[in-house]
N, C-alpha and C. Protein backbone atom coordinates (compact mmCIF):
# COMPACT_ATOMS: atom_id res chain seq x y z
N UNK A 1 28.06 2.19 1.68
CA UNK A 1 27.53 3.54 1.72
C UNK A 1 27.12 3.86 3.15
N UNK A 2 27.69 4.76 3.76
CA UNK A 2 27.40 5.13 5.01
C UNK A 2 25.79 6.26 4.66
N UNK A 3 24.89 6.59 5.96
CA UNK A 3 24.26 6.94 6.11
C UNK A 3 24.30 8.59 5.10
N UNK A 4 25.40 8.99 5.65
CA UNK A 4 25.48 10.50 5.71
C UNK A 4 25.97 10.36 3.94
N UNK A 5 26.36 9.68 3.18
CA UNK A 5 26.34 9.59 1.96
C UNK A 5 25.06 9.46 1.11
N UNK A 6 25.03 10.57 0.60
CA UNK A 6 23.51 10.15 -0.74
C UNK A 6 23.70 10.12 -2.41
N UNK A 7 23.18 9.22 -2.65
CA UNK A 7 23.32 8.80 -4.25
C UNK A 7 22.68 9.56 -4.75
N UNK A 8 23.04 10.20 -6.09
CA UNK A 8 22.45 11.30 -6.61
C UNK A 8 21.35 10.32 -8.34
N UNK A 9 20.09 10.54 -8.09
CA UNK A 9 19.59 9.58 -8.90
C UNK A 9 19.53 10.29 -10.45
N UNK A 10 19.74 9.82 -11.57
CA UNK A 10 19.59 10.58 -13.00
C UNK A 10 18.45 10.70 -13.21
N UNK A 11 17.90 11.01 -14.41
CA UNK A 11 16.34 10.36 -14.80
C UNK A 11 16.13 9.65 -14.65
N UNK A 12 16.99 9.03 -15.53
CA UNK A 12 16.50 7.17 -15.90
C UNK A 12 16.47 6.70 -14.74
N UNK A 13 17.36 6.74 -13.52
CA UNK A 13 16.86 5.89 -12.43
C UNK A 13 15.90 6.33 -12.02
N UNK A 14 15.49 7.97 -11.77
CA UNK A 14 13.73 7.99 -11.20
C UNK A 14 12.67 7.65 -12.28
N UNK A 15 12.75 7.80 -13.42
CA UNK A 15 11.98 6.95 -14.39
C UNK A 15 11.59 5.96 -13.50
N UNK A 16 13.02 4.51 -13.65
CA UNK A 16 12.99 3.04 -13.59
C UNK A 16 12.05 3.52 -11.80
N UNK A 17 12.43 3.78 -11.22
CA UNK A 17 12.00 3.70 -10.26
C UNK A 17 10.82 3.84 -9.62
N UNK A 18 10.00 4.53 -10.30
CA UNK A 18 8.82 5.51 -10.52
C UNK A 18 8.30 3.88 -11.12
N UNK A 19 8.55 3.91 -12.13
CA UNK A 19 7.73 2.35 -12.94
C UNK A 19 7.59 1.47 -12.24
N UNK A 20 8.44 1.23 -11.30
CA UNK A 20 8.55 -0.17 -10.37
C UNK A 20 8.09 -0.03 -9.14
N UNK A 21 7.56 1.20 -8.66
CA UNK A 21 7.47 1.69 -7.17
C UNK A 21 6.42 0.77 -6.14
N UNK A 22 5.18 0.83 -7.35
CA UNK A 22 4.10 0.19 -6.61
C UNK A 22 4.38 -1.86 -7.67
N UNK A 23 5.40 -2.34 -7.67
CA UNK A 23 5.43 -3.65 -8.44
C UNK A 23 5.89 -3.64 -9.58
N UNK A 24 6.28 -4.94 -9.91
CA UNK A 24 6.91 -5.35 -11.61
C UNK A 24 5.74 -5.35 -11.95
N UNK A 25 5.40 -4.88 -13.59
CA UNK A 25 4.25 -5.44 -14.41
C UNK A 25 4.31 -7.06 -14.52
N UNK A 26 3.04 -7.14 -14.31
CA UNK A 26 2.75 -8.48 -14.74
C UNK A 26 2.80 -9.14 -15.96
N UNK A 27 3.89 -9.45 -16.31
CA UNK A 27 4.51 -9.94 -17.40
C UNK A 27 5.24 -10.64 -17.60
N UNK A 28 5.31 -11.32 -18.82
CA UNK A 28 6.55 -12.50 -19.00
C UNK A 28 7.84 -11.79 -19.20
N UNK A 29 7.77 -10.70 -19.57
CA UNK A 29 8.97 -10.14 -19.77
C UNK A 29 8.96 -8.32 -19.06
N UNK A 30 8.70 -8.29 -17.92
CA UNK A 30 8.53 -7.03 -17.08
C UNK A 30 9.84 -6.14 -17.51
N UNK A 31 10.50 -6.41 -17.14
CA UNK A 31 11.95 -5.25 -17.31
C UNK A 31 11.61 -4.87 -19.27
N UNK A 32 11.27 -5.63 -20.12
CA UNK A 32 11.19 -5.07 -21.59
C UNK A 32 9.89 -4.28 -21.35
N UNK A 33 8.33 -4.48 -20.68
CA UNK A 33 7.52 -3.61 -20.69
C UNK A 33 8.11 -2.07 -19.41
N UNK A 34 9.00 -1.95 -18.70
CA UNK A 34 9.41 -0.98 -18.48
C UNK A 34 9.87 -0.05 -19.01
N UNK A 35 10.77 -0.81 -20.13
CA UNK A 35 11.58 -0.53 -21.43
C UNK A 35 10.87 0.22 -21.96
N UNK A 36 9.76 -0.61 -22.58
CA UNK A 36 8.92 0.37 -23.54
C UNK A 36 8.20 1.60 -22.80
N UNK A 37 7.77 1.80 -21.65
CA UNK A 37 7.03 3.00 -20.85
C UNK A 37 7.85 3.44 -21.00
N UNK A 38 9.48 3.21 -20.82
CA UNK A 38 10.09 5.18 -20.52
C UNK A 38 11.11 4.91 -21.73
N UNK A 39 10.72 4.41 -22.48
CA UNK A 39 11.80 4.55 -23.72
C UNK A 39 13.01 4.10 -23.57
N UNK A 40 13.37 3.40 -22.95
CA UNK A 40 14.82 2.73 -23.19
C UNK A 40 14.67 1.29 -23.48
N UNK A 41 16.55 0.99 -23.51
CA UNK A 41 16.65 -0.26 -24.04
C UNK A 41 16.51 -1.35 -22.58
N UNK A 42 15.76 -2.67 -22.81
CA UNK A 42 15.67 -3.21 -22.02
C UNK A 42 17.16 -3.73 -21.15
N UNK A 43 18.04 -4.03 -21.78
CA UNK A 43 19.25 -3.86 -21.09
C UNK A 43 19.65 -3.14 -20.23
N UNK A 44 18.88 -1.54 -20.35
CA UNK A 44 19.26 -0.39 -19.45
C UNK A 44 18.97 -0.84 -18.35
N UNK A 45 17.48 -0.85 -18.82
CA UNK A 45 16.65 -1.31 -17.11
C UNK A 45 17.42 -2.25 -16.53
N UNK A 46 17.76 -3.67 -16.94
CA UNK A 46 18.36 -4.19 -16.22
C UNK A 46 19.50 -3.91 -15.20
N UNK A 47 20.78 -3.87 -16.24
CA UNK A 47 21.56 -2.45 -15.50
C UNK A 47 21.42 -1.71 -14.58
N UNK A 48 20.57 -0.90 -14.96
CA UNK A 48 20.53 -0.02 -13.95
C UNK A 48 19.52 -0.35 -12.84
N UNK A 49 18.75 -1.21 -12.96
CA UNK A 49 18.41 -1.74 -11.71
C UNK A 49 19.70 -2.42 -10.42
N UNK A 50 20.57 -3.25 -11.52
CA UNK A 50 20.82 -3.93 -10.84
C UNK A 50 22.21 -3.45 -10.02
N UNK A 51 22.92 -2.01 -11.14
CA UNK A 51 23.82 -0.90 -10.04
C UNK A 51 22.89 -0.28 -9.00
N UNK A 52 21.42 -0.21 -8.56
CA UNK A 52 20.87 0.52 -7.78
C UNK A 52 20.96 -0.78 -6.20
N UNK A 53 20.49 -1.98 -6.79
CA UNK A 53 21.08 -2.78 -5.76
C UNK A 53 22.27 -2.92 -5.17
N UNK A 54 23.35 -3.25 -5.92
CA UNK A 54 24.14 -3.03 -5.73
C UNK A 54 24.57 -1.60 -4.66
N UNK A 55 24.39 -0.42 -5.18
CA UNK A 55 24.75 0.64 -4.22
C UNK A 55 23.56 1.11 -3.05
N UNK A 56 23.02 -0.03 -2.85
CA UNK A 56 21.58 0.18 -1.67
C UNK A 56 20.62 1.18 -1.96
N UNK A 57 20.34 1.51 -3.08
CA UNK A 57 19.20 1.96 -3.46
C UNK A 57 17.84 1.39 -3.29
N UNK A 58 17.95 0.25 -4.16
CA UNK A 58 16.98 -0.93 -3.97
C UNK A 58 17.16 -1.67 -3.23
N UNK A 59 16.55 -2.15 -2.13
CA UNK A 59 16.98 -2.85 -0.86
C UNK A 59 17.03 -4.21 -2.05
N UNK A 60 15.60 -5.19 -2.42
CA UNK A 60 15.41 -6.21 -3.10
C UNK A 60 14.82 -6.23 -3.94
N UNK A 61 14.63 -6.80 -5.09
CA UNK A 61 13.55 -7.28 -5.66
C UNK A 61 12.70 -8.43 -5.26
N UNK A 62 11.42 -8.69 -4.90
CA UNK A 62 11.08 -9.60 -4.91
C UNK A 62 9.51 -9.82 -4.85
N UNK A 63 8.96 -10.91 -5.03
CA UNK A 63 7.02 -11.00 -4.51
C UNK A 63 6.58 -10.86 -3.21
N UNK A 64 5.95 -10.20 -3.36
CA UNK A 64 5.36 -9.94 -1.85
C UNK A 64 3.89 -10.40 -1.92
N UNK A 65 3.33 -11.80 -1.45
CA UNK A 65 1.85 -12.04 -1.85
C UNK A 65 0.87 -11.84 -0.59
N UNK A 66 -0.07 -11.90 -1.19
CA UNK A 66 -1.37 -11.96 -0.12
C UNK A 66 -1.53 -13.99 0.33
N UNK A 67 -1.04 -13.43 1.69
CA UNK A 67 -1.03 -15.25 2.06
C UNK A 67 -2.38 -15.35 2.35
N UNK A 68 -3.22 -14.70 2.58
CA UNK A 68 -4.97 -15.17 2.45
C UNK A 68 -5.14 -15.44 1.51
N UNK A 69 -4.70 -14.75 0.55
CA UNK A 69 -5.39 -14.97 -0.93
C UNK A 69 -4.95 -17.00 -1.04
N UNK A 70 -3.93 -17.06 -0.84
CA UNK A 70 -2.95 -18.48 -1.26
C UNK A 70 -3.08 -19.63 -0.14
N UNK A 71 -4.24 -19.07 0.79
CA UNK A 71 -4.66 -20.22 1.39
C UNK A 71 -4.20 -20.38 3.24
N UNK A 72 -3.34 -19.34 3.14
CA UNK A 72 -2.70 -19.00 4.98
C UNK A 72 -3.42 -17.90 5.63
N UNK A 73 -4.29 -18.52 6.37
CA UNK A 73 -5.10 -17.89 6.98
C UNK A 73 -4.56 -17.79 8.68
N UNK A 74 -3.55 -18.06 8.52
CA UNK A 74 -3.07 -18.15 9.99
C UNK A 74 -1.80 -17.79 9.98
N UNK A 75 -1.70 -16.24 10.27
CA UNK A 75 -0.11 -15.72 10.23
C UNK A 75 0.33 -15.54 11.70
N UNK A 76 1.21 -15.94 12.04
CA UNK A 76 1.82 -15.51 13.39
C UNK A 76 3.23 -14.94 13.60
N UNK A 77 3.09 -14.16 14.36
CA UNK A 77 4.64 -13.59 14.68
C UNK A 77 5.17 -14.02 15.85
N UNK A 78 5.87 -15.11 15.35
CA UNK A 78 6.49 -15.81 16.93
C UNK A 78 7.47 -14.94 17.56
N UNK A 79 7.50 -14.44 18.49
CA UNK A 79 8.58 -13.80 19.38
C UNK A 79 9.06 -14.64 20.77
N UNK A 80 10.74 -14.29 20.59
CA UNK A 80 11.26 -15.69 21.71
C UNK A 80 12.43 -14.63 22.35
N UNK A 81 12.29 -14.81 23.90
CA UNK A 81 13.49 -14.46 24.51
C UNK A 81 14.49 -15.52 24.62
N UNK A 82 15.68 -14.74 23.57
CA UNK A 82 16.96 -16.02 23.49
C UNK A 82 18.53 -15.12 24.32
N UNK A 83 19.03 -15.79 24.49
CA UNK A 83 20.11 -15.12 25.26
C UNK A 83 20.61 -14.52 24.13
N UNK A 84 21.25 -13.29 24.91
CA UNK A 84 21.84 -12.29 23.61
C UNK A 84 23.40 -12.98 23.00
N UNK A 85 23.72 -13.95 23.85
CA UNK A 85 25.42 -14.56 23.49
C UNK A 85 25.04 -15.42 22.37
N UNK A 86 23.90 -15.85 22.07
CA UNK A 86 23.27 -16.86 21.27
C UNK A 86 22.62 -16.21 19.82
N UNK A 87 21.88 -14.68 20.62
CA UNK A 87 21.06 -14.20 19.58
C UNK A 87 21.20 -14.79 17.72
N UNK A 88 22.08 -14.18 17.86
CA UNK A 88 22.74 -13.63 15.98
C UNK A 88 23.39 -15.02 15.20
N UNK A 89 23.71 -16.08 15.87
CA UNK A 89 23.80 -17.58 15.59
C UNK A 89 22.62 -17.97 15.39
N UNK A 90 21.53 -17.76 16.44
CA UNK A 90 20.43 -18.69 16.64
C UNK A 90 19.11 -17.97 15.56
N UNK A 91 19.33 -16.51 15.30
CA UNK A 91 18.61 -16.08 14.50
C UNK A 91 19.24 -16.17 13.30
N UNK A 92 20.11 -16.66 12.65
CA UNK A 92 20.55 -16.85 11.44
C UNK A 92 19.67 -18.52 11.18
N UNK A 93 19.72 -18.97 11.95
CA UNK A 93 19.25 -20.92 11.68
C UNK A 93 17.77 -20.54 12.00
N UNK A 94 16.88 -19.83 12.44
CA UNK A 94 15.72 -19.70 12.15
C UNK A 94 15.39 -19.29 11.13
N UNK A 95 16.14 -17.88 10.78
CA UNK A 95 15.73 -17.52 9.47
C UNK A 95 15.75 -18.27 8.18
N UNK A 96 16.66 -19.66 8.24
CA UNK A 96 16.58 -19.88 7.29
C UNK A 96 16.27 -21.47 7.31
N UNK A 97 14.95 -21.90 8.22
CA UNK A 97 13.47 -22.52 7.73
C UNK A 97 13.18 -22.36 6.68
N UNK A 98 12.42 -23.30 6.23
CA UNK A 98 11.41 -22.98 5.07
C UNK A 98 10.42 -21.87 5.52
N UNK A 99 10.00 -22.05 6.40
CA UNK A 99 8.44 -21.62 6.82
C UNK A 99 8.60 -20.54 7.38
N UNK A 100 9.56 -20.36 7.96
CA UNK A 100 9.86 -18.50 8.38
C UNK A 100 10.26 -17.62 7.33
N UNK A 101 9.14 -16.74 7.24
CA UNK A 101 9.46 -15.84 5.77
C UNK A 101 10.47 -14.46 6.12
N UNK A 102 9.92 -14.04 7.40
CA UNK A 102 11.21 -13.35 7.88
C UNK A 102 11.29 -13.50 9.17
N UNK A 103 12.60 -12.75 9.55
CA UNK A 103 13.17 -13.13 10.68
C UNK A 103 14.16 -12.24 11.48
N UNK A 104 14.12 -11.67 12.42
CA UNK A 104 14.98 -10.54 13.07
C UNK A 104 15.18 -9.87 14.35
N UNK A 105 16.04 -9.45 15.04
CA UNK A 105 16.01 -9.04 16.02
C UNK A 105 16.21 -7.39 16.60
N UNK A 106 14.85 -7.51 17.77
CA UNK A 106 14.28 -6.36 18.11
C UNK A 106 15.19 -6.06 19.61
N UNK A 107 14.91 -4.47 20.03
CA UNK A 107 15.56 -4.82 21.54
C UNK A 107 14.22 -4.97 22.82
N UNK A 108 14.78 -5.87 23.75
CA UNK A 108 13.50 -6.01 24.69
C UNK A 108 13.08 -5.06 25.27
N UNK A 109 11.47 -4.99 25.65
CA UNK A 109 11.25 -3.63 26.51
C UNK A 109 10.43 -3.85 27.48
N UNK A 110 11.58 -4.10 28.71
CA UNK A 110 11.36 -4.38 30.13
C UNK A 110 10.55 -3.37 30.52
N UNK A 111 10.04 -3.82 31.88
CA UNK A 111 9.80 -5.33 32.03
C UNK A 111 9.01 -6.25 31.58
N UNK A 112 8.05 -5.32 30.55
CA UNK A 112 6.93 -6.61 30.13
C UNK A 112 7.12 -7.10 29.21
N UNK A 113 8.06 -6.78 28.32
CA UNK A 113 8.33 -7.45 26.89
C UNK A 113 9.91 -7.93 26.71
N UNK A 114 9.81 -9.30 27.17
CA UNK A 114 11.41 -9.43 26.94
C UNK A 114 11.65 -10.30 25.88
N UNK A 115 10.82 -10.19 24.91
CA UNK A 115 11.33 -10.89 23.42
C UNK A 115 12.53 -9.92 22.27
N UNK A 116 13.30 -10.89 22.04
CA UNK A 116 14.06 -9.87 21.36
C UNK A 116 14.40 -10.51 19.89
N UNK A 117 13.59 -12.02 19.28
CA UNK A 117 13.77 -12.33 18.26
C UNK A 117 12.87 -12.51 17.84
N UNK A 118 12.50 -12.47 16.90
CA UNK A 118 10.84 -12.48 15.83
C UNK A 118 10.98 -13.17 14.78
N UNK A 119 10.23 -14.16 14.63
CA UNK A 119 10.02 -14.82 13.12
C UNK A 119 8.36 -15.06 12.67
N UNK A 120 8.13 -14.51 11.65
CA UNK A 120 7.21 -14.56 10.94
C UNK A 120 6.85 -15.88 10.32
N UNK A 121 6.16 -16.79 10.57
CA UNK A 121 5.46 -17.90 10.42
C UNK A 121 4.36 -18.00 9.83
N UNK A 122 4.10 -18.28 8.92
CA UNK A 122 2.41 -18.56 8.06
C UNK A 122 1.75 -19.81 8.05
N UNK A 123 0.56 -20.46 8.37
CA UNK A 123 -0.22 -21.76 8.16
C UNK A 123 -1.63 -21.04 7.63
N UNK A 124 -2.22 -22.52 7.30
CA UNK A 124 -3.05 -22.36 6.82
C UNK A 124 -4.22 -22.71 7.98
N UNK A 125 -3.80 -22.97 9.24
CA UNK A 125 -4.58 -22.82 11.05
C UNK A 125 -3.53 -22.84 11.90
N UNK A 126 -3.83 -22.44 12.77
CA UNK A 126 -3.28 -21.69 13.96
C UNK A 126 -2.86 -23.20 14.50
N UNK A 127 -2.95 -24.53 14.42
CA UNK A 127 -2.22 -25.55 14.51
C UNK A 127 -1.51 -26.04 13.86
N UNK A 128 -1.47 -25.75 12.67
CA UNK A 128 -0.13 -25.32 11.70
C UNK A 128 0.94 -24.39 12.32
N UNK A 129 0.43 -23.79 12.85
CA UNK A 129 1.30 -22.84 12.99
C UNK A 129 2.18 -22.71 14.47
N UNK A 130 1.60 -23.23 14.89
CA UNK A 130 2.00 -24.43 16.13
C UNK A 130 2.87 -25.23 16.16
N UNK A 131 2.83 -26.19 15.18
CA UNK A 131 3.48 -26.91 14.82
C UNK A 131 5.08 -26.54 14.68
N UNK A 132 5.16 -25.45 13.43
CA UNK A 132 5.74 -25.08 13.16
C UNK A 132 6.61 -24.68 14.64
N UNK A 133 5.95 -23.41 15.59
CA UNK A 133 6.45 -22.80 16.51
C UNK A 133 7.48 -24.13 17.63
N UNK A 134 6.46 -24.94 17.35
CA UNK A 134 7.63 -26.54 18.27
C UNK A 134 8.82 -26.35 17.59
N UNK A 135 9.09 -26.70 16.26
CA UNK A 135 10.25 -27.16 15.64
C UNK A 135 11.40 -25.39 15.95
N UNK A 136 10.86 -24.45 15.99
CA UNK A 136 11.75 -23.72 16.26
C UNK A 136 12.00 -23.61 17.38
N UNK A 137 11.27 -23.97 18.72
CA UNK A 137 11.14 -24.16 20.03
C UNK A 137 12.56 -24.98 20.17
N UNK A 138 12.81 -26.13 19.35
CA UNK A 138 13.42 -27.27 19.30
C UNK A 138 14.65 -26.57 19.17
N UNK A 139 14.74 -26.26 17.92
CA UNK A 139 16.24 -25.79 17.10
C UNK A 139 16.85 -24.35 18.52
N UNK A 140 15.95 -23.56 19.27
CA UNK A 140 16.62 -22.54 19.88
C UNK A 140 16.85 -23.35 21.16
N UNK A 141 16.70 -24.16 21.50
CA UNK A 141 16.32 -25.02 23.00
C UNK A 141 16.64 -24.63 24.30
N UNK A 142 17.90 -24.40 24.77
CA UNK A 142 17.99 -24.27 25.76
C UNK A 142 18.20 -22.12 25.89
N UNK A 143 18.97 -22.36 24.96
CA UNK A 143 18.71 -20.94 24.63
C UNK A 143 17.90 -19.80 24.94
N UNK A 144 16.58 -20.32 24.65
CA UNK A 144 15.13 -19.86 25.03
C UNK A 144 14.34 -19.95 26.31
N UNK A 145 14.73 -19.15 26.85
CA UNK A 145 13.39 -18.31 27.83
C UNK A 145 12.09 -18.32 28.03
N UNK A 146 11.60 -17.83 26.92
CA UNK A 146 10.07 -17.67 26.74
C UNK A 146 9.82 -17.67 25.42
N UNK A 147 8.73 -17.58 25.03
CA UNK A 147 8.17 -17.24 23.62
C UNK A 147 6.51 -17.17 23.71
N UNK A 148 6.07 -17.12 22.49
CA UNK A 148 4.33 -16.38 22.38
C UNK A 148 4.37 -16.07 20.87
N UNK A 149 2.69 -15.88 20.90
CA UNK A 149 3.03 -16.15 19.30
C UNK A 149 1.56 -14.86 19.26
N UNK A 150 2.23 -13.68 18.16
CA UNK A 150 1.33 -12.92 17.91
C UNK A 150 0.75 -13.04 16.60
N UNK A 151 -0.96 -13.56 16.76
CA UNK A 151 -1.19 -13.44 14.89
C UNK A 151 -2.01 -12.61 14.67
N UNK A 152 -1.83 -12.51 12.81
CA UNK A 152 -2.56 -11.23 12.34
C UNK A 152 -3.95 -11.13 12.62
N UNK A 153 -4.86 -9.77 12.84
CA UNK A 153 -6.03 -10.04 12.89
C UNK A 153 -6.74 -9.03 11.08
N UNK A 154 -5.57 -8.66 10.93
CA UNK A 154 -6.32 -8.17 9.66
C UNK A 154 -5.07 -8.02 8.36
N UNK A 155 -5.80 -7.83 7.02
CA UNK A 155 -4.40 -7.54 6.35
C UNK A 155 -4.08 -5.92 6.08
N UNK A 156 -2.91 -5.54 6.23
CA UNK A 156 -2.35 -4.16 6.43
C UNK A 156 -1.88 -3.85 4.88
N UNK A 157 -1.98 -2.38 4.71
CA UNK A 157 -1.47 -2.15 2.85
C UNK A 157 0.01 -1.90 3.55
N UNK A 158 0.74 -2.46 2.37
CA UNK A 158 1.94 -2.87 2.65
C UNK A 158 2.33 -1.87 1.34
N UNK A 159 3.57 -0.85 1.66
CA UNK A 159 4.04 -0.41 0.47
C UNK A 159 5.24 0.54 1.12
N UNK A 160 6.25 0.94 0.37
CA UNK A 160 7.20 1.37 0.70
C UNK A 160 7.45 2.77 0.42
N UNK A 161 8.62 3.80 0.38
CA UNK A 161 8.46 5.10 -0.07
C UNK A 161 8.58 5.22 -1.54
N UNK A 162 7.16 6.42 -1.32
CA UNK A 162 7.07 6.57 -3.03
C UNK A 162 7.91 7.76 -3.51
N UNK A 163 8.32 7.79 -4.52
CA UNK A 163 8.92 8.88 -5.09
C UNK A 163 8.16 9.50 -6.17
């Protein structure tokens, strides 16, 4: 789907969508308590959730938690200047650490900011998190320029567009 293309949504998808906007219910069986709020068959929901992924409606499904709540009190956003011939190799093998929850590349903004890859790192102390920042230090090696590590000082409401 190119940009300039827009999906035209029915009910039922702004229903489903509307239900799910702010989270799945907390349930053993979420897609059947959707079911029952807007009257359809739980099959629908599925369905039609899963043509909305499919055609980039829904970017993902997934949990999004409070890492304070779960014990990571030490979030950092490592940012590393890596050569750009390297970038998109070297940010594919970071991203997929355990410990980097996400991962992506920004453009630099000379002269004072010449990081152009970011990975999101969580510990439970800022020497955790350290730690961590070595082993990716390691894996980008020669690659890498510089790096620095920005952590959170507060938690931000996190939510996406509502409809």
């Amino acid at each position: 789907m190119t940009t300039s293309q827009a999906i035209q949504l029915d009910m039922i998808d702004r229903a489903i969508i509307q239900a799910t906007q702010t989270g799945l219910p907390l349930s053993s069986r979420p897609y059947h308590t959707i079911a029952e709020q807007i009257a359809i068959a739980p099959e629908v929901v599925m369905q039609r959730m899963q043509a909305m992924l499919d055609n980039g409606v829904i970017r993902r499904i997934g949990a999004v938690p409070n890492h304070y709540s779960l014990g990571w009190n030490a979030n950092g956003m490592t940012v590393w200047d890596v050569t750009n011939e390297q970038i998109d190799a070297l940010g594919q093998q970071v991203g997929a650490l355990e410990f980097v929850s996400h991962c992506y590349r920004r453009p630099r903004l000379m002269p004072g900011w010449p990081y152009n890859l970011f990975a999101m790192v969580h510990g439970r102390d800022r020497d955790e998190v350290a730690v961590k920042k070595l082993q990716i230090a390691e894996l980008l090696g020669e690659h890498c320029r510089a790096s620095d590590t920005l952590y959170s000082t507060q938690i931000l409401k996190k939510t996406g567009l509502r409809i």
